[in-house]
C-alpha atoms as a PDB file:
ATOM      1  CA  UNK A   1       8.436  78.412   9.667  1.00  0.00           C
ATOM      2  CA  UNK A   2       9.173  79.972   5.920  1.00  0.00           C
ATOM      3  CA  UNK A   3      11.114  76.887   5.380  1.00  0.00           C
ATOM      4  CA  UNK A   4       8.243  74.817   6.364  1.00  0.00           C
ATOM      5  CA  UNK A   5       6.230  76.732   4.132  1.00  0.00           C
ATOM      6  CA  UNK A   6       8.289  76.246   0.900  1.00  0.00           C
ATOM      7  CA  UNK A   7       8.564  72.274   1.630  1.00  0.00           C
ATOM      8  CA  UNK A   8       4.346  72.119   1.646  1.00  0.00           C
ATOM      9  CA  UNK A   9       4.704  74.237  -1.452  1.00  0.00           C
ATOM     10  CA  UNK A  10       7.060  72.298  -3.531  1.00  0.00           C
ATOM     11  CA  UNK A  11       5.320  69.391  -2.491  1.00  0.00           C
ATOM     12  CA  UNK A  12       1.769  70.794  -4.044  1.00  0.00           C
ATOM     13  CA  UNK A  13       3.288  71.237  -7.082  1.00  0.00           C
ATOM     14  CA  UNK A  14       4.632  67.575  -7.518  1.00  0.00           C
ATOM     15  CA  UNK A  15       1.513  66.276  -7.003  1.00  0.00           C
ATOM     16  CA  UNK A  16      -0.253  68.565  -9.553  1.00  0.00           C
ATOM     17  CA  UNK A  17       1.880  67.827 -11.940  1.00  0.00           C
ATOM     18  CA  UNK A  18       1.867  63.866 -11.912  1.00  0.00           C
ATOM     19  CA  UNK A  19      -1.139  63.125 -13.672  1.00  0.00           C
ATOM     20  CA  UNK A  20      -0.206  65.910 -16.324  1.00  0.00           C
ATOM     21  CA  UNK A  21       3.263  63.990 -16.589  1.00  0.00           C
ATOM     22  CA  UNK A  22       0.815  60.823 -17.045  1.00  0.00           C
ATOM     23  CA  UNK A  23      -1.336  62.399 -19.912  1.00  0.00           C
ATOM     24  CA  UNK A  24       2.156  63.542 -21.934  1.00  0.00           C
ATOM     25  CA  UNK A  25       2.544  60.060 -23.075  1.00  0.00           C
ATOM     26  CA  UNK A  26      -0.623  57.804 -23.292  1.00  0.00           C
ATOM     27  CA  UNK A  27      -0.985  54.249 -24.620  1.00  0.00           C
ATOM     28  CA  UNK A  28      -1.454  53.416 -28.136  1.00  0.00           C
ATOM     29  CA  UNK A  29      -5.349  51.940 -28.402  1.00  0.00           C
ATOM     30  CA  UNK A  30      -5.386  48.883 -29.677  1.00  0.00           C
ATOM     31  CA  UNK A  31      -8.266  47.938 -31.617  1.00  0.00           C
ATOM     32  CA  UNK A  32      -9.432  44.224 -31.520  1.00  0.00           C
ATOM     33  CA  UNK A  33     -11.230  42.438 -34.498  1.00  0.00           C
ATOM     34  CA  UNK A  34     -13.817  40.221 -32.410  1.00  0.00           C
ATOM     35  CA  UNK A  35     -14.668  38.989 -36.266  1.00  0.00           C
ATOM     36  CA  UNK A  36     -11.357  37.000 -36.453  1.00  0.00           C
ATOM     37  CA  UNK A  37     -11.752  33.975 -33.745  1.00  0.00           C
ATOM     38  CA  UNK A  38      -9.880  30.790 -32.591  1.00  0.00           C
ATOM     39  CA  UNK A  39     -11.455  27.625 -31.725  1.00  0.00           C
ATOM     40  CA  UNK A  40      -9.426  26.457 -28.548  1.00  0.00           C
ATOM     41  CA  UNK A  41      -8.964  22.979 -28.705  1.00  0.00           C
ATOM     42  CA  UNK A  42      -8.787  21.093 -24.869  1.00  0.00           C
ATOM     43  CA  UNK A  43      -6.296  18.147 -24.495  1.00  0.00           C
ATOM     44  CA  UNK A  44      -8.488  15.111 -22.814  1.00  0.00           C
ATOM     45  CA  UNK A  45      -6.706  14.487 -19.592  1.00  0.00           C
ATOM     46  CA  UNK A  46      -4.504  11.437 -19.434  1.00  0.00           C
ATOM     47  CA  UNK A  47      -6.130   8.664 -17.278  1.00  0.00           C
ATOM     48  CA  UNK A  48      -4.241   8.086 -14.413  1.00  0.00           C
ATOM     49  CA  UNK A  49      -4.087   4.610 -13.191  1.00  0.00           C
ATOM     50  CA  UNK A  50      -3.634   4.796  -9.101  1.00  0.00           C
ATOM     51  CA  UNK A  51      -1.808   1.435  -7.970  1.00  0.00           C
ATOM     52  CA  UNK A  52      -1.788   0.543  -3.966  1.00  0.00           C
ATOM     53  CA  UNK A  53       0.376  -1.688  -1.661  1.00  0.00           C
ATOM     54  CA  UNK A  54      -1.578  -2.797   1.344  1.00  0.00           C
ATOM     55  CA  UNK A  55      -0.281  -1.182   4.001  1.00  0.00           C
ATOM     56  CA  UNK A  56       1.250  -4.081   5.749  1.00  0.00           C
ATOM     57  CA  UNK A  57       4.332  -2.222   6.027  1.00  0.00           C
ATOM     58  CA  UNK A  58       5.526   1.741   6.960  1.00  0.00           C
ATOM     59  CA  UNK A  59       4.710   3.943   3.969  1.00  0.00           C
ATOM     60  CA  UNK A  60       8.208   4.434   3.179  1.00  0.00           C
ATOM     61  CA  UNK A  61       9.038   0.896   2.933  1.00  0.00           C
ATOM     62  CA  UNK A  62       6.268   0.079   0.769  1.00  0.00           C
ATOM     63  CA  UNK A  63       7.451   2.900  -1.694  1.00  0.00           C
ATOM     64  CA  UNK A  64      10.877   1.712  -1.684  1.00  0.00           C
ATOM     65  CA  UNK A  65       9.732  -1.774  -2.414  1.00  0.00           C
ATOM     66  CA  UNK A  66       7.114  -0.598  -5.189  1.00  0.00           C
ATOM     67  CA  UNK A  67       8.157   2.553  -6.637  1.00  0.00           C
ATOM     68  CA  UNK A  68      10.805   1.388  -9.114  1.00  0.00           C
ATOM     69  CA  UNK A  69       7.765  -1.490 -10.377  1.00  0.00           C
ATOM     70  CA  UNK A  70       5.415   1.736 -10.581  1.00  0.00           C
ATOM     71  CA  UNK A  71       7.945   3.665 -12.777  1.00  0.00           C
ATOM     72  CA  UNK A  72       8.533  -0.091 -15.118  1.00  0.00           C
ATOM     73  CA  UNK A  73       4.583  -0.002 -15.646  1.00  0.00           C
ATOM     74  CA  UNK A  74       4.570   3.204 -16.410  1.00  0.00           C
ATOM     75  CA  UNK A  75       6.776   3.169 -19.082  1.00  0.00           C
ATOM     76  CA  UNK A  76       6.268  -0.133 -20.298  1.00  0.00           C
ATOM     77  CA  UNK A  77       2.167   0.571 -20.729  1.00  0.00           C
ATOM     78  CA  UNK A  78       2.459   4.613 -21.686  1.00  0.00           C
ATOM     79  CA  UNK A  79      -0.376   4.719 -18.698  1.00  0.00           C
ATOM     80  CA  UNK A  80       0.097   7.638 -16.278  1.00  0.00           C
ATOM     81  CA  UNK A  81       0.459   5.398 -13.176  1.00  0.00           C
ATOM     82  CA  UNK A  82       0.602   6.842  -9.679  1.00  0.00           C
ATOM     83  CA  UNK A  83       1.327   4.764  -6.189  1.00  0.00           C
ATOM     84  CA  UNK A  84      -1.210   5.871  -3.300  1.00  0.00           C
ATOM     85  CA  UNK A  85      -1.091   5.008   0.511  1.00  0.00           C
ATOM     86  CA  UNK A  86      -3.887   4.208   2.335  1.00  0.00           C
ATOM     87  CA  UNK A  87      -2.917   4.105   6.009  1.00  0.00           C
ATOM     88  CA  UNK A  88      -4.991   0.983   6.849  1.00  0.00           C
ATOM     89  CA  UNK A  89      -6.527  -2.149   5.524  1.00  0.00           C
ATOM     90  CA  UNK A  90      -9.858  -1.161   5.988  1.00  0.00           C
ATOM     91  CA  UNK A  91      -9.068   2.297   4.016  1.00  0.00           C
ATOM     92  CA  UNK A  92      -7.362   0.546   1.318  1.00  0.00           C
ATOM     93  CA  UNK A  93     -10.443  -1.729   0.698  1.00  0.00           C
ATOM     94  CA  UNK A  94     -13.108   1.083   0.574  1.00  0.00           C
ATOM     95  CA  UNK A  95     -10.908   2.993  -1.577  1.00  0.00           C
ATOM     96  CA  UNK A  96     -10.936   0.049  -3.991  1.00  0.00           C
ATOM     97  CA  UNK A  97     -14.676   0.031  -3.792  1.00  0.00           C
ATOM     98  CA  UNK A  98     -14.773   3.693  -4.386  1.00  0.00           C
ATOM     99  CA  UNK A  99     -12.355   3.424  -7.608  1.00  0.00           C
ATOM    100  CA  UNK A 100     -10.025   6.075  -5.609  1.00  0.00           C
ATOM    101  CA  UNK A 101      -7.614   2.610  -6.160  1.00  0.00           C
ATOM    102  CA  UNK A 102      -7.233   1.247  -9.203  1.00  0.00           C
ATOM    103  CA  UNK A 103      -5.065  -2.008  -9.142  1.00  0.00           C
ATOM    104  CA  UNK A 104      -4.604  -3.246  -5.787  1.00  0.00           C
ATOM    105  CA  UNK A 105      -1.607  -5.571  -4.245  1.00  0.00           C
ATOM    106  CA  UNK A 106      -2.969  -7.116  -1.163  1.00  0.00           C
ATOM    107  CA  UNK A 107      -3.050 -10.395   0.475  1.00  0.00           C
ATOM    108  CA  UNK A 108      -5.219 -12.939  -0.512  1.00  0.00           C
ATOM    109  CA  UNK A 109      -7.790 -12.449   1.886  1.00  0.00           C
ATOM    110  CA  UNK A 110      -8.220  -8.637   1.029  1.00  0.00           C
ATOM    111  CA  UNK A 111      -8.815  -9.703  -2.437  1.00  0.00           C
ATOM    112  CA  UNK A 112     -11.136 -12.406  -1.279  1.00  0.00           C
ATOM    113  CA  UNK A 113     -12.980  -9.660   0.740  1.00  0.00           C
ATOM    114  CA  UNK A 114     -12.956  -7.352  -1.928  1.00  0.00           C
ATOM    115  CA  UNK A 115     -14.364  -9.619  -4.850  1.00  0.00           C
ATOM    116  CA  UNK A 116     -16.953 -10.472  -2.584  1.00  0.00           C
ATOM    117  CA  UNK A 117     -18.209  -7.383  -2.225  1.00  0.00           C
ATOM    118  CA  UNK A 118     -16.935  -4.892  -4.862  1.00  0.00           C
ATOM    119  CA  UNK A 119     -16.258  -7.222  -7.433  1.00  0.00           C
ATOM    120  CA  UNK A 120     -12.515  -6.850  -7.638  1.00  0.00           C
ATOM    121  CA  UNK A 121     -11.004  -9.415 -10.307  1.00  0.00           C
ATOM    122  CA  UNK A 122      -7.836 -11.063  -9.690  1.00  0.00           C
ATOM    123  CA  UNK A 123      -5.652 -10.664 -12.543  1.00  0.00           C
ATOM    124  CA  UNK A 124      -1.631 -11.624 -11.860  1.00  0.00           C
ATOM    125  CA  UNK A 125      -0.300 -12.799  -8.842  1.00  0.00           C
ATOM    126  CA  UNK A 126       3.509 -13.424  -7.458  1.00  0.00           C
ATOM    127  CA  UNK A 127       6.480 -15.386  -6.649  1.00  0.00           C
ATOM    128  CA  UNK A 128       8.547 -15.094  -3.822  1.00  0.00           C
ATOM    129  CA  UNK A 129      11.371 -17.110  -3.018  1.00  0.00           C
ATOM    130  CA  UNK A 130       9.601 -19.641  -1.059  1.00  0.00           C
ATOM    131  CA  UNK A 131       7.702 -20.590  -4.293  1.00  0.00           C
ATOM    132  CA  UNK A 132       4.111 -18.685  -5.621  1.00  0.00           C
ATOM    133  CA  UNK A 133       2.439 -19.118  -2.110  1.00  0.00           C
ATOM    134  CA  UNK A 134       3.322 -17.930   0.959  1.00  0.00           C
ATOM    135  CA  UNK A 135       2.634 -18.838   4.990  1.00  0.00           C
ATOM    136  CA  UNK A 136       2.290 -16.726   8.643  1.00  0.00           C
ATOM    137  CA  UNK A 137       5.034 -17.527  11.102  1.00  0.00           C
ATOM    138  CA  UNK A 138       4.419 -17.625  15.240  1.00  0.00           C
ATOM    139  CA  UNK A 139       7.068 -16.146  16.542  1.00  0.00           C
ATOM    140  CA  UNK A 140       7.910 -15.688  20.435  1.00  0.00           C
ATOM    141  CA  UNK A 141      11.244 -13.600  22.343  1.00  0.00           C
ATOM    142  CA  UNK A 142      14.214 -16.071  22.122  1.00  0.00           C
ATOM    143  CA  UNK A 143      14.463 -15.876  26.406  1.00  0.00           C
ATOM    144  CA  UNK A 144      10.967 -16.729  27.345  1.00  0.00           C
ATOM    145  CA  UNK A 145      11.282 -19.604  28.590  1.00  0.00           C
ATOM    146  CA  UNK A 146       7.706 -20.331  29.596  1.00  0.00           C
ATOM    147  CA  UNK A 147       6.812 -20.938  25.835  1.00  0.00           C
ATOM    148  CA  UNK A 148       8.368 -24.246  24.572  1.00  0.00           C
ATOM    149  CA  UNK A 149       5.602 -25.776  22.140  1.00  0.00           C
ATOM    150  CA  UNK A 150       2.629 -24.446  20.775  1.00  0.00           C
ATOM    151  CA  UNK A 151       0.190 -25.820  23.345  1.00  0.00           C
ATOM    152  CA  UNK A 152       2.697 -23.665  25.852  1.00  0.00           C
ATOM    153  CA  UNK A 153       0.385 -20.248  24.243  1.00  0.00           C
ATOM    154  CA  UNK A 154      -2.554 -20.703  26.283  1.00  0.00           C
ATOM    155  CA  UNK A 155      -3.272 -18.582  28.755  1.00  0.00           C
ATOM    156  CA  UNK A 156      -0.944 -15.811  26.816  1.00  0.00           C
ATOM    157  CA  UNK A 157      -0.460 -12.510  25.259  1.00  0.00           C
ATOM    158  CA  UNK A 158      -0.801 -12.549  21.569  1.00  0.00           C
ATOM    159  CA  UNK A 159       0.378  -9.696  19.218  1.00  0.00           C
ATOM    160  CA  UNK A 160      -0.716  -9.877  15.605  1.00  0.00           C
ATOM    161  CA  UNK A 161      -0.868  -7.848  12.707  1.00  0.00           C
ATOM    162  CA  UNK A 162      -4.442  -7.048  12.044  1.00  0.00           C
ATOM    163  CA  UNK A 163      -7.529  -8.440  11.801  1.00  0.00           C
ATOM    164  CA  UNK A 164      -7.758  -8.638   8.085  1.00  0.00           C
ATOM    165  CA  UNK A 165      -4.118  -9.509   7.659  1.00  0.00           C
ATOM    166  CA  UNK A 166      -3.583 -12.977   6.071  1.00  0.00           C
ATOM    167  CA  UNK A 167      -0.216 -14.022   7.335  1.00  0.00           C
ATOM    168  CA  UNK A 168      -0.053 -11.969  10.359  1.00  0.00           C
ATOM    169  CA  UNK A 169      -3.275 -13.614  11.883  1.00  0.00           C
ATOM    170  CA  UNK A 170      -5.696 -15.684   9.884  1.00  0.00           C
ATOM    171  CA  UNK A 171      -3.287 -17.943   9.140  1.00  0.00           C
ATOM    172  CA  UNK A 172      -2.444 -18.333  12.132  1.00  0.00           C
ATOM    173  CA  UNK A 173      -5.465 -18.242  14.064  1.00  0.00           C
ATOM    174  CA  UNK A 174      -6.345 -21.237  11.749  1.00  0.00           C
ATOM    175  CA  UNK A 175      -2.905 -23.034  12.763  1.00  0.00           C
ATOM    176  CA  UNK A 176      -4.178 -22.598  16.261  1.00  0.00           C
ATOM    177  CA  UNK A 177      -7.490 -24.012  16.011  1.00  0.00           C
ATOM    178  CA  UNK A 178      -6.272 -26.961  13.805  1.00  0.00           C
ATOM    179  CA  UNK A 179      -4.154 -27.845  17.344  1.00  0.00           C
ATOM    180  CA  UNK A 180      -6.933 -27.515  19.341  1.00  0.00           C
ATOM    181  CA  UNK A 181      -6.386 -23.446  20.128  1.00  0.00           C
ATOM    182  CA  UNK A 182      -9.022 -21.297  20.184  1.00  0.00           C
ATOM    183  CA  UNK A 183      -8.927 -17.562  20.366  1.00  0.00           C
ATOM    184  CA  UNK A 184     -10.290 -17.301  24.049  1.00  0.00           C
ATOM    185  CA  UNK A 185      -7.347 -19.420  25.297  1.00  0.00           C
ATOM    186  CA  UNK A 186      -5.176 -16.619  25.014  1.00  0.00           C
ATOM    187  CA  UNK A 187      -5.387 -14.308  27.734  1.00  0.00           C
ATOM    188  CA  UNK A 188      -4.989 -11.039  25.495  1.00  0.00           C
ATOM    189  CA  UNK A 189      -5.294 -10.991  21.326  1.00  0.00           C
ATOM    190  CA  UNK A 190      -3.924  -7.616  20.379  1.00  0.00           C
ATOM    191  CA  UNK A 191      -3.336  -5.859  17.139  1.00  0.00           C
ATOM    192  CA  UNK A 192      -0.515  -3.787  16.164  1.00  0.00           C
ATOM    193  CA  UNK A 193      -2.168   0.022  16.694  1.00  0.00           C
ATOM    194  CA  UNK A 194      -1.749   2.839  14.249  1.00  0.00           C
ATOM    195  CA  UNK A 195      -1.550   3.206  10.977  1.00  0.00           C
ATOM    196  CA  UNK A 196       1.273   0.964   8.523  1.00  0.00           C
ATOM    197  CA  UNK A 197       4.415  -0.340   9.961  1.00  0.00           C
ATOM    198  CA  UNK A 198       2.165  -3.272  11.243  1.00  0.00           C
ATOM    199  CA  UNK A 199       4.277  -6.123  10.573  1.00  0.00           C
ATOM    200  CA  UNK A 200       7.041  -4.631  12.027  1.00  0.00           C
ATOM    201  CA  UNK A 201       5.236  -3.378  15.086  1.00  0.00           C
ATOM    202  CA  UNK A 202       4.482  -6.813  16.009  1.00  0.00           C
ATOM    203  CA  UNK A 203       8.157  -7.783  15.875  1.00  0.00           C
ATOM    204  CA  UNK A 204       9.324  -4.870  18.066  1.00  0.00           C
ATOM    205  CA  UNK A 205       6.298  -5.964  20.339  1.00  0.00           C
ATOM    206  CA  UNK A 206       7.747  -9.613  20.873  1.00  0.00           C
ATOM    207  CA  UNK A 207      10.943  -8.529  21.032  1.00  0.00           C
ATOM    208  CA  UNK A 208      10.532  -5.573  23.704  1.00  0.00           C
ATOM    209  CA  UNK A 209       8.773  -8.489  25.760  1.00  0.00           C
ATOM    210  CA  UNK A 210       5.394  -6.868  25.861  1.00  0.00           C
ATOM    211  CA  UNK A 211       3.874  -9.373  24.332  1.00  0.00           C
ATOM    212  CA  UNK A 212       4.348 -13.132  24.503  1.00  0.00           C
ATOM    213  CA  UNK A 213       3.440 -14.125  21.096  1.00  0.00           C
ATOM    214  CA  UNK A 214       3.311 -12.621  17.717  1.00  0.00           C
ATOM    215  CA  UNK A 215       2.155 -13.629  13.951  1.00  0.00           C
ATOM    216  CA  UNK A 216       3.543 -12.578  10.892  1.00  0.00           C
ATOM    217  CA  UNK A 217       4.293 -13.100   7.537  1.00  0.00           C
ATOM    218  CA  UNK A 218       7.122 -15.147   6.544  1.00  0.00           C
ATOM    219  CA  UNK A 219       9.638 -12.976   5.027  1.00  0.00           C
ATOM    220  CA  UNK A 220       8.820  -9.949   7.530  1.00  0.00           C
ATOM    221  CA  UNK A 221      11.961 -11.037   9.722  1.00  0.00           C
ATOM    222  CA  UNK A 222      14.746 -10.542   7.055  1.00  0.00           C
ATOM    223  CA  UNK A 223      12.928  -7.295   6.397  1.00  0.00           C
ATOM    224  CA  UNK A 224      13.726  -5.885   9.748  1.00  0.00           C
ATOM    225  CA  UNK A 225      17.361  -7.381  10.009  1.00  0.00           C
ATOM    226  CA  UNK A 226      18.568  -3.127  10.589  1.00  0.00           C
ATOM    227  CA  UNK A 227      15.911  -2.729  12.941  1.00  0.00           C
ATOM    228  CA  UNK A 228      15.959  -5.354  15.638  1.00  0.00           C
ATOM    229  CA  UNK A 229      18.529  -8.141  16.866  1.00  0.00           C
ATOM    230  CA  UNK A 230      17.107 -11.198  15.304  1.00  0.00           C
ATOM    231  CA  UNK A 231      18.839 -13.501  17.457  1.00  0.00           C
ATOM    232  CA  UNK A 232      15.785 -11.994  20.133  1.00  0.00           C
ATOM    233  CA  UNK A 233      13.422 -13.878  17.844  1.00  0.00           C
ATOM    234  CA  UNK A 234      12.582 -17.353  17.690  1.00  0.00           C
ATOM    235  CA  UNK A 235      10.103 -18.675  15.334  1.00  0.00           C
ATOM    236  CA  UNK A 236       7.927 -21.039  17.787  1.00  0.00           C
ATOM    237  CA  UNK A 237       5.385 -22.242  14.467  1.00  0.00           C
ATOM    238  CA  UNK A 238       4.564 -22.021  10.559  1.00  0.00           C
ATOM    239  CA  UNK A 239       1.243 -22.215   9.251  1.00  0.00           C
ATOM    240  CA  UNK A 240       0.013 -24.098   6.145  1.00  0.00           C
ATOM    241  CA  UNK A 241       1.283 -22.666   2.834  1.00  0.00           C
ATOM    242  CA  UNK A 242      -1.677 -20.893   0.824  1.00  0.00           C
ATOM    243  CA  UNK A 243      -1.672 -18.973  -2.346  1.00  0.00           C
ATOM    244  CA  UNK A 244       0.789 -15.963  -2.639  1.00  0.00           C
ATOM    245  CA  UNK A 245      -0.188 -12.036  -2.520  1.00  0.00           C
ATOM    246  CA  UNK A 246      -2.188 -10.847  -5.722  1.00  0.00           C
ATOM    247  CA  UNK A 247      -3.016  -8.499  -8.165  1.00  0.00           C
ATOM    248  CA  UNK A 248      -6.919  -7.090  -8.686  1.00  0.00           C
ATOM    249  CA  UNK A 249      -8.372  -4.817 -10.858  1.00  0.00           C
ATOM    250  CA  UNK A 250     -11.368  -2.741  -9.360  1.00  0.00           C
ATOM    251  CA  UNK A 251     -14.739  -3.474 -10.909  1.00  0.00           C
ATOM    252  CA  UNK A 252     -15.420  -1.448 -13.832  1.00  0.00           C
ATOM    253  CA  UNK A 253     -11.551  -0.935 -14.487  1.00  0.00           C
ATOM    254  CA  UNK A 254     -11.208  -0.415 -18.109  1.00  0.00           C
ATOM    255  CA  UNK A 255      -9.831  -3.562 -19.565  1.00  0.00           C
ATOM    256  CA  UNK A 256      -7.303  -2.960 -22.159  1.00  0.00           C
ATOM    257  CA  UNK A 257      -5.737  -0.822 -19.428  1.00  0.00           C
ATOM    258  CA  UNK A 258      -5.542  -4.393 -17.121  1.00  0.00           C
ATOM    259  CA  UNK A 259      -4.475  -6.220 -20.263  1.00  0.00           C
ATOM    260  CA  UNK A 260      -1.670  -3.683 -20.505  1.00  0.00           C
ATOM    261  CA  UNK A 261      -0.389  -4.057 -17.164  1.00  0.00           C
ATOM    262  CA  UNK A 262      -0.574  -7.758 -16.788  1.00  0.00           C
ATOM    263  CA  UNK A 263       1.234  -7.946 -19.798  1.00  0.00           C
ATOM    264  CA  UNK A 264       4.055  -5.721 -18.400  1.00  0.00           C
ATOM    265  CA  UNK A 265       4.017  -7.405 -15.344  1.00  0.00           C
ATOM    266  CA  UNK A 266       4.080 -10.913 -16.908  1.00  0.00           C
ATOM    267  CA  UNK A 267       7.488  -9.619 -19.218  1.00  0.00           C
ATOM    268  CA  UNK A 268       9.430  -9.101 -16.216  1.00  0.00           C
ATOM    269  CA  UNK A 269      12.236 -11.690 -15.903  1.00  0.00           C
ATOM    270  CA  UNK A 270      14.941 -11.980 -13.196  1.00  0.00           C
ATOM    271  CA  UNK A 271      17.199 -12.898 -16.667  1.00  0.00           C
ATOM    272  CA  UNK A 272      16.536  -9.010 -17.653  1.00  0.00           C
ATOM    273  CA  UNK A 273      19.385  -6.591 -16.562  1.00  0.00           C
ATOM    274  CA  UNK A 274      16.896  -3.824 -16.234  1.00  0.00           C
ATOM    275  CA  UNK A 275      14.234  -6.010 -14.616  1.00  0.00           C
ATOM    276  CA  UNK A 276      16.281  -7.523 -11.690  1.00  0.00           C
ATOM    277  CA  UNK A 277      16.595  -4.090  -9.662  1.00  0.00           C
ATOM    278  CA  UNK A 278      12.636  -4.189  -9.897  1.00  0.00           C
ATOM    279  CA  UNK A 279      12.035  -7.472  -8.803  1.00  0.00           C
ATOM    280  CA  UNK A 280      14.585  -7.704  -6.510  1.00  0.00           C
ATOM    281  CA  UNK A 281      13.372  -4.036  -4.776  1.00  0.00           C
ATOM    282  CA  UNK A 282       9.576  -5.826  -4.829  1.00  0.00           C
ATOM    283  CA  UNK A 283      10.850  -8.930  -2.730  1.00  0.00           C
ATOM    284  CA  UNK A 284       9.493 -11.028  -6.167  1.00  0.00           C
ATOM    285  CA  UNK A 285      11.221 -13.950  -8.596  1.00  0.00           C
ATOM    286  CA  UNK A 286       8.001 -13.225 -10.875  1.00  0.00           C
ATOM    287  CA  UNK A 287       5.108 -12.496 -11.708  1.00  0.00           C
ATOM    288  CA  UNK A 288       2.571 -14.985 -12.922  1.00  0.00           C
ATOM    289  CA  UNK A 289      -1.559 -15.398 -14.031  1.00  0.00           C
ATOM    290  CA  UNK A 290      -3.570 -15.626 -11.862  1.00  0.00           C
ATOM    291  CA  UNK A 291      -7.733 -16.156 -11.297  1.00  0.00           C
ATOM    292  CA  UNK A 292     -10.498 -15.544  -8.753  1.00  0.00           C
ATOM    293  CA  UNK A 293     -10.754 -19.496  -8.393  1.00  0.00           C
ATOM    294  CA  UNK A 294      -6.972 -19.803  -7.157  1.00  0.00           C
ATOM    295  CA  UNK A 295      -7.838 -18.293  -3.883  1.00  0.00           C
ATOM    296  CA  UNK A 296     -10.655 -20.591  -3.034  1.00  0.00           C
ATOM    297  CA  UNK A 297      -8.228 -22.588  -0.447  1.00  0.00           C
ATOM    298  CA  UNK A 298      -8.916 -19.165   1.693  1.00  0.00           C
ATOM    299  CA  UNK A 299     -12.188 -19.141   1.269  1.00  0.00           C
ATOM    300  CA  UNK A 300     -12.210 -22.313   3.075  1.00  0.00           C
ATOM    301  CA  UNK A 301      -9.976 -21.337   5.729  1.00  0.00           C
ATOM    302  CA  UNK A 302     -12.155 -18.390   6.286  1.00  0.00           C
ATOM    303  CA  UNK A 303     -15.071 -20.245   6.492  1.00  0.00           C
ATOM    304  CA  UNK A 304     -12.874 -22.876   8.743  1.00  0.00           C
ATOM    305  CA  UNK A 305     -12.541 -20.205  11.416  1.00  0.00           C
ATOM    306  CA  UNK A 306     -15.596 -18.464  11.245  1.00  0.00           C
ATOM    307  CA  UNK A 307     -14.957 -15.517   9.290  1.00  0.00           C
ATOM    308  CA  UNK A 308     -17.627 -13.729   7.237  1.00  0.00           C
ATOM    309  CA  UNK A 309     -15.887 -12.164   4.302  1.00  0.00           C
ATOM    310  CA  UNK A 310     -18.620 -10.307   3.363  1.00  0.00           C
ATOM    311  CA  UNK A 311     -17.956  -7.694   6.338  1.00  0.00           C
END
């Protein structure tokens, strides 16, 4: 109990003297001349140019494919350039009409859609190894047997990209109707669900046999050489050839910053040790001019096959 007693004691007496302790040794007062002052200057923040792939691809493949271009224009132009993902084609036209997307790589009938009405302006446009357009393929599993020629689709399942997508379905929707095809002869026209990855979806879809036919781009099939057995594929059709994938400003886009960037694009040669990498990573030979009135051959398709690119 005594013991007890002397702890609660001692104790008392710590905490007594701890704020004495604290007055022993107090802080110097500073004293602060609010005559002097400082003007503090703000940096203007750096524009930041966002730059968009339409997402006919996975996310990661369309940064692999784009990212090392990004970094090229970045340093080429001294613009603060940034790649964004929209996860669908609808997404990555609103964002263009918002301005969320600055230059925009898309298919020619996004752009078409998108100049129509947000007033996006075609600027630069590419090459591809098949030359500076590019066509949809109709492709079908090697073993099914019940699909010979094209007439052989009626009646059929049909896969395709999306409903916006130029060489994954309006091209071919307007191969089918120039043989006498319509859309309500198939028996099912699906599109490939979920966000990105599209393209490939549709080959995994033809090859797994749920589906009967597919449409793509041409090019998509050497793109998924590590991811299926292409020897399941057969290529049943190939559309008409139209003019290649493009690059748009968004209205209002500043235009020394476009001037900039087409000129950067425009420098890049396949001759260029430091280019090649970036072309070659991009699936492009070049990059070339390009003008709103180039794509009027898909304005004509569109209005071929009844498609309203105002919605």
């Amino acid at each position: 109990m005594r013991f007890t007693v002397r702890i609660l004691l001692l104790l008392t007496l710590i905490a007594l003297a701890l704020p004495l302790a604290g007055c022993e040794d107090p802080e110097p007062v500073k004293r602060i001349d609010l005559t002097k002052r400082e003007e503090i200057t703000f940096r203007p923040r750096q524009v930041e140019v966002t730059y968009a792939y339409l997402p006919q691809y996975s996310h990661s493949l369309s940064y692999q494919r784009h990212n090392l271009l990004v970094e090229y224009l970045s340093e080429a132009t001294g613009l603060t350039m940034r790649q964004v993902f929209p996860d669908t084609f609808d997404e990555h036209m609103n964002m263009v009409d918002q301005g969320q997307i600055d230059i925009s790589f898309s298919n020619p009938f996004i752009y078409v859609k998108m100049a129509h009405r947000g007033g996006a302006q075609a600027f630069a446009r590419i090459v591809e190894d098949s030359g500076k357009n590019f066509r949809g393929q109709i492709i079908v599993r090697q073993g099914n047997e019940s699909i010979g020629t094209l007439a052989d689709v009626r009646g059929k399942r049909w896969l395709a990209v999306d409903p916006s997508s130029a060489g994954g379905f309006l091209f071919p929707l307007g191969h089918f109707i120039e043989h006498g095809i319509q859309r309500k002869d198939f028996a099912e026209v699906a599109f490939a669900p979920g966000p990105g990855g599209k393209q490939e979806k549709v080959v995994l879809g033809v090859a797994s046999g749920q589906y009967d036919v597919g449409s793509i781009r041409e090019g998509t099939l050497a793109l998924m050489a590590d991811k299926v057995d292409l020897s399941q594929i057969r290529v049943l059709a190939e559309t008409r050839w139209y003019p290649g994938w493009v690059y748009s400003a968004r209205k209002g886009l500043n235009q020394e910053i476009v001037r900039k960037i087409k000129s950067a694009m425009l420098a890049l040669s396949q001759d260029n040790p430091r280019h090649l990498p970036i072309l070659e990573n991009a699936g492009f030979t070049a990059i070339i001019p390009s003008q709103d009135s180039d794509f009027d051959p898909v304005r004509l398709l569109a209005a071929s096959i009844g498609l309203d690119v105002g919605k």
